[in-house]
Protein backbone atom coordinates (compact mmCIF):
# COMPACT_ATOMS: atom_id res chain seq x y z
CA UNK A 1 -70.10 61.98 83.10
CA UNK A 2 -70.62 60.23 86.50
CA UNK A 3 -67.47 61.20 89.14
CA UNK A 4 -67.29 60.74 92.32
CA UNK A 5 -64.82 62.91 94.44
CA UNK A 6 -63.80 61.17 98.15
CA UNK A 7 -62.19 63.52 101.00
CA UNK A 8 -61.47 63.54 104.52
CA UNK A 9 -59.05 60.84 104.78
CA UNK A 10 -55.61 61.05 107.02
CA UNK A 11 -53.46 59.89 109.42
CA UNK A 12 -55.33 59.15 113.08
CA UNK A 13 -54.52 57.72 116.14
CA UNK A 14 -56.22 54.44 117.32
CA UNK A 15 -59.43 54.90 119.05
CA UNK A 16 -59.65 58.51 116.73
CA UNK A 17 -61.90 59.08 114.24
CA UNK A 18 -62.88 60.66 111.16
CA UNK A 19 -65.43 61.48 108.18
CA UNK A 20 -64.84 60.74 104.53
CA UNK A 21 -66.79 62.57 102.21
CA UNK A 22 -68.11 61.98 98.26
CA UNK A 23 -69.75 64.16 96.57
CA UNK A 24 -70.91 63.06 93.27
CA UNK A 25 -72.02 64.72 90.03
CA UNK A 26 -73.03 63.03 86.30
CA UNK A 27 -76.15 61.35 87.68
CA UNK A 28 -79.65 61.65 89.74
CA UNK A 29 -77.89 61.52 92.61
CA UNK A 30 -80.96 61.01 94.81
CA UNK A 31 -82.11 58.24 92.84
CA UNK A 32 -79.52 56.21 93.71
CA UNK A 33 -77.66 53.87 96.62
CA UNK A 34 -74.48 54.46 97.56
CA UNK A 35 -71.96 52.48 98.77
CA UNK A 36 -68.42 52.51 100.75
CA UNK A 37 -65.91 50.15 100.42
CA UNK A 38 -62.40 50.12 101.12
CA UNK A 39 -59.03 48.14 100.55
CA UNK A 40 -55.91 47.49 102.23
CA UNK A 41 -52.35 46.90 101.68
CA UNK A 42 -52.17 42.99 99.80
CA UNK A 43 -55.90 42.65 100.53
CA UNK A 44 -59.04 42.35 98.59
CA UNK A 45 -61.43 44.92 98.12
CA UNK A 46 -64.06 44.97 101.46
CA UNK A 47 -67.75 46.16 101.16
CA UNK A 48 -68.25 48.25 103.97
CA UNK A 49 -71.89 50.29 103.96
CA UNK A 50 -74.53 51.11 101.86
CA UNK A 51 -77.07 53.23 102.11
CA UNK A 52 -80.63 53.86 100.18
CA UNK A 53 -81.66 56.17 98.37
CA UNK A 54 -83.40 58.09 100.44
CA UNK A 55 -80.57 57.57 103.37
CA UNK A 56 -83.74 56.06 105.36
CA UNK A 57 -81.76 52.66 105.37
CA UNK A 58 -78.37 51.84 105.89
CA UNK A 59 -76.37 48.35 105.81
CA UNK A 60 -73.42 47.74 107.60
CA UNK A 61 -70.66 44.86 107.29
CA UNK A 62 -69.81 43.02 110.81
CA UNK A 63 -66.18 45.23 111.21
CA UNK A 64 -68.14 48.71 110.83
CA UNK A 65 -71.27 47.84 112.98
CA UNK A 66 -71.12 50.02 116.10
CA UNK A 67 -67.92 51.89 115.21
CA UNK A 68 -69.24 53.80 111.14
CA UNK A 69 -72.25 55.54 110.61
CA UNK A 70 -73.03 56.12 106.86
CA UNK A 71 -75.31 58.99 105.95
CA UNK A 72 -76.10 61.04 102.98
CA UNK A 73 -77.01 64.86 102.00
CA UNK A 74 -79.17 64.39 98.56
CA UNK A 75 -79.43 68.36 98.64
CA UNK A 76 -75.28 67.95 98.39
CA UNK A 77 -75.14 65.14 95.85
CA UNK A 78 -72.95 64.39 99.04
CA UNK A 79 -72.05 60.53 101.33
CA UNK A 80 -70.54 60.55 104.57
CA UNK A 81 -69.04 57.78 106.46
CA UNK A 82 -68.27 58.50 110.00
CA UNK A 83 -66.18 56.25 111.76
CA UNK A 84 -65.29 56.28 115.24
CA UNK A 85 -63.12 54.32 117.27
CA UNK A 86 -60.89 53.46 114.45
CA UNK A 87 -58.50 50.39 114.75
CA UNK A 88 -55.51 50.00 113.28
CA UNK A 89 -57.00 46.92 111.13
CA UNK A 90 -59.24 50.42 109.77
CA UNK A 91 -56.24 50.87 107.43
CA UNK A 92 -57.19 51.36 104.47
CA UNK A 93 -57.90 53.32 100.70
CA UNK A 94 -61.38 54.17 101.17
CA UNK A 95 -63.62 54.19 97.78
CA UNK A 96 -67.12 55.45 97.08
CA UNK A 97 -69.35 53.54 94.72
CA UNK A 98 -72.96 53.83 93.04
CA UNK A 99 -74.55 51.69 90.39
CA UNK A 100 -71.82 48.75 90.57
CA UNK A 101 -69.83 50.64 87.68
CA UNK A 102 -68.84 53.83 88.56
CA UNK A 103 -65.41 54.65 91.72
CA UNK A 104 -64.15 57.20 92.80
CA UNK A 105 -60.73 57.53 93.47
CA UNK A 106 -60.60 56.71 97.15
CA UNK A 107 -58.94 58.21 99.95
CA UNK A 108 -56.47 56.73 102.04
CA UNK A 109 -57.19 56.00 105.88
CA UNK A 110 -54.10 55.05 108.12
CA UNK A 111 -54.98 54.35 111.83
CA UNK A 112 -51.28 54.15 113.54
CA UNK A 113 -49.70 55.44 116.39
């Protein structure tokens, strides 16, 4: 069955940053996009960056432009997002998503000082 395992979440100081991981298993994982999203505390889910199949193309929404950088390892069934100069707005349960259907269980950014 499809899962998808997120990592590399924590506690960071503003301006910090860090890289979530997913690997993911169940599926062609090359054949695929893949997509980051994230939610915070009393908010709705956010779509945050997708990426193709081939990682040759990556979208961004307006609050990651500049700051995330998504990129993917198809020899690793692996997705990364890098973010960098992390805000405390950043806060967040990070989640990992292909095909519309299938999560992972997300990982929980907090940007505090």
């Amino acid at each position: 069955q499809v899962q998808l395992v997120e990592s590399g979440g924590g506690l960071v100081q503003p301006g910090g940053s860090l890289r979530l991981s997913c690997v993911a298993s169940g599926f062609t994982f090359s054949r695929y996009r893949m997509t980051w999203h994230r939610q915070a505390p009393g908010k709705e889910r956010e779509w945050v960056a997708e990426i193709s199949e081939s990682g040759g193309v990556t979208f961004y929404a307006n609050s990651a432009k500049g700051r995330f950088t998504m990129s993917r390892d198809n020899a690793k069934n692996t997705v990364y997002l890098q973010m960098n100069s992390l805000k405390p707005e950043d806060t967040a349960v990070y989640y990992c998503e292909t095909q519309r259907v299938y999560w992972g269980q997300g990982t929980q950014v907090t940007v505090s000082s």
